[in-house]
Protein backbone atom coordinates (compact mmCIF):
# COMPACT_ATOMS: atom_id res chain seq x y z
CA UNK A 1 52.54 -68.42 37.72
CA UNK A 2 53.05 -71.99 38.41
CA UNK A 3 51.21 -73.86 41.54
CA UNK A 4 53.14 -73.02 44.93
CA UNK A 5 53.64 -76.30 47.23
CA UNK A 6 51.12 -76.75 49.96
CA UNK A 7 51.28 -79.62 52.62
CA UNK A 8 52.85 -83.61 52.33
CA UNK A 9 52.02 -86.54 53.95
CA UNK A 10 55.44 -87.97 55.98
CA UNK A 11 55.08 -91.53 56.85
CA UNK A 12 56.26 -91.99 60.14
CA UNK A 13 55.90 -95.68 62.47
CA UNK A 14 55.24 -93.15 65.70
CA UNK A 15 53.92 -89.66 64.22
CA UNK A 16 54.36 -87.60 66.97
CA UNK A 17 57.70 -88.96 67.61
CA UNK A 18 58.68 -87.75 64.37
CA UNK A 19 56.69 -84.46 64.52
CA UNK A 20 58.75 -83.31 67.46
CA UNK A 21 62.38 -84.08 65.48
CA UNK A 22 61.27 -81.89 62.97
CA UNK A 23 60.15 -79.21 65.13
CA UNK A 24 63.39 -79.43 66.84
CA UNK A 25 65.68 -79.37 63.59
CA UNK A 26 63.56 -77.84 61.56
CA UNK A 27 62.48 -74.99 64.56
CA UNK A 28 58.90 -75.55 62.57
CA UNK A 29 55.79 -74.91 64.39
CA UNK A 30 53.20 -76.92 65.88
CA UNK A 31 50.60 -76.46 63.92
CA UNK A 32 46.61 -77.84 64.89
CA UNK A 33 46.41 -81.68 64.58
CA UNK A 34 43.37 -84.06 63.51
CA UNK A 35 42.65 -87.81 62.94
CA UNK A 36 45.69 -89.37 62.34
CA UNK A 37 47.98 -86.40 61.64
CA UNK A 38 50.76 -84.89 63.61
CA UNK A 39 51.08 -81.33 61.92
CA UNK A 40 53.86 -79.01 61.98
CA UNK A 41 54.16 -75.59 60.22
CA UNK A 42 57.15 -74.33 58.00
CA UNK A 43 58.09 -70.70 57.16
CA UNK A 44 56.02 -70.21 53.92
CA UNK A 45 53.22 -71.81 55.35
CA UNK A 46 54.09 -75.13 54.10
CA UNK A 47 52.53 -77.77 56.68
CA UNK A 48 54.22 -81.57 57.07
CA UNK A 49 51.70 -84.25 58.32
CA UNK A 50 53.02 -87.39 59.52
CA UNK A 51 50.94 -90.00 60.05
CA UNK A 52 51.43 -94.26 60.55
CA UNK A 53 50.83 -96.04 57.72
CA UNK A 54 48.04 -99.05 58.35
CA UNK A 55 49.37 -102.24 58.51
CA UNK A 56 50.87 -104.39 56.87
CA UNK A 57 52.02 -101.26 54.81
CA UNK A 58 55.78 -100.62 54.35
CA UNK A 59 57.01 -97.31 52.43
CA UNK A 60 60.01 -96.52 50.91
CA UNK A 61 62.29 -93.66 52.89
CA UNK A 62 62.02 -90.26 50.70
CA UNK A 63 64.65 -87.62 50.86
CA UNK A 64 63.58 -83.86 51.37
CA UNK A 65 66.40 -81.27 52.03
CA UNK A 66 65.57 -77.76 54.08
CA UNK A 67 67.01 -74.61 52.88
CA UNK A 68 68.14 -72.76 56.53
CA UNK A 69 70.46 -69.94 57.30
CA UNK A 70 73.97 -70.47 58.55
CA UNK A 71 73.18 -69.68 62.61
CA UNK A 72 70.32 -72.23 62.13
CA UNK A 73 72.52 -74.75 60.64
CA UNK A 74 75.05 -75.11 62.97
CA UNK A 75 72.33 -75.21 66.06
CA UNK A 76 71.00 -78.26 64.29
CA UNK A 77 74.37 -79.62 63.74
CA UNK A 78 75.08 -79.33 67.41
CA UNK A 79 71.21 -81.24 68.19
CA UNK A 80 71.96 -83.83 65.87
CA UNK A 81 75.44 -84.18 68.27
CA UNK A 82 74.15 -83.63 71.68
CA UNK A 83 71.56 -86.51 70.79
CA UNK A 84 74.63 -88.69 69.45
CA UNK A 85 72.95 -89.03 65.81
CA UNK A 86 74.86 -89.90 62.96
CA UNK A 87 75.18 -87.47 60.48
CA UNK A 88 77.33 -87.41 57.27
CA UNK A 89 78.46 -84.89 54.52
CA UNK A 90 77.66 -87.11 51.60
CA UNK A 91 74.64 -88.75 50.48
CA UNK A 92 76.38 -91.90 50.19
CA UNK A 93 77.04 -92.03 53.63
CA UNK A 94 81.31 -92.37 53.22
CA UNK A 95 81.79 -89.18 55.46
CA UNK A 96 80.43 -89.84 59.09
CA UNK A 97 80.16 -87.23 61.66
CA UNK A 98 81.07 -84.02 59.04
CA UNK A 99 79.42 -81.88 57.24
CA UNK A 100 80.39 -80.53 53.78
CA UNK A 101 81.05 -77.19 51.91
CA UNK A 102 79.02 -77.63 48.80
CA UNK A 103 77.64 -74.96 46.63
CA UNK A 104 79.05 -72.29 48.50
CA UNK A 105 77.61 -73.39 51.77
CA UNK A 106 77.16 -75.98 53.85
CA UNK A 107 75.52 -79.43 53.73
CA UNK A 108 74.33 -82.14 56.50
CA UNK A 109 72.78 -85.38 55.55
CA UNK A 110 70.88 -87.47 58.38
CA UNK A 111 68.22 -89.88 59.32
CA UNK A 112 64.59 -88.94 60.80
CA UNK A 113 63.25 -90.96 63.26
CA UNK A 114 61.13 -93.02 60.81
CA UNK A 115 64.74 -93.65 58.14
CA UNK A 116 63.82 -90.92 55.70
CA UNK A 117 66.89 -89.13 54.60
CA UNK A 118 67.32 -85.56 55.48
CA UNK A 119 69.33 -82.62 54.15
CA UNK A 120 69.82 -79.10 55.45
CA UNK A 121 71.73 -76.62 53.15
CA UNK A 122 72.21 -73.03 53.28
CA UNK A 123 72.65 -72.13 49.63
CA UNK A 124 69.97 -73.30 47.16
CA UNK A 125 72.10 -75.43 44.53
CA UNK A 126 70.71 -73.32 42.00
């Protein structure tokens, strides 16, 4: 059996800023909190800390896409709209405001507060 994924490290300018985005797209969990971590839980028990990088550090912007279920999908959809965030279909940006059919599902790429690239699905591409 190969090793199962366990927590990450999100950098993030304003932590709990972008603990609270993901809580709200994600619907992720609070989880308990400590030194310079903002934790949140996902199903699986995978845990995201973000924490702010100490300066003068600058990061790169990662990508991680979420596997979520059609109902949950189009709630986030309609977040990412009610808070009048851009959102495209493509990961080269070319298709603003859609989302795309992909796969045999759908597909949403957007920002996070801190510029890392998100991605909810709701078939696995594989």
């Amino acid at each position: 059996m190969s090793a199962t994924f366990n927590h990450t490290i999100i950098v993030a300018a304003d932590p709990a800023e972008s603990a609270q985005f993901y809580v709200d797209i994600l619907e992720a969990e609070h989880t308990e909190s400590w030194a310079v971590f903002a934790n949140i839980m996902l199903s699986g028990g995978v845990m995201l800390q973000f924490a702010a990088p100490p300066p003068p550090y600058e990061f790169s912007p990662v990508h991680m896409a979420f596997l979520c279920t059609d109902d949950h999908f189009d709630r986030a959809v309609r977040l990412l709209q009610e808070r009048s965030l851009d959102y495209w279909a493509d990961p080269q940006r070319t298709r603003l405001q859609e989302t795309n059919s992909g796969h045999d599902g759908c597909g949403v790429y957007f920002l996070d507060p801190a510029d890392h690239f998100l991605e909810l699905i709701t078939k696995p591409y594989f």
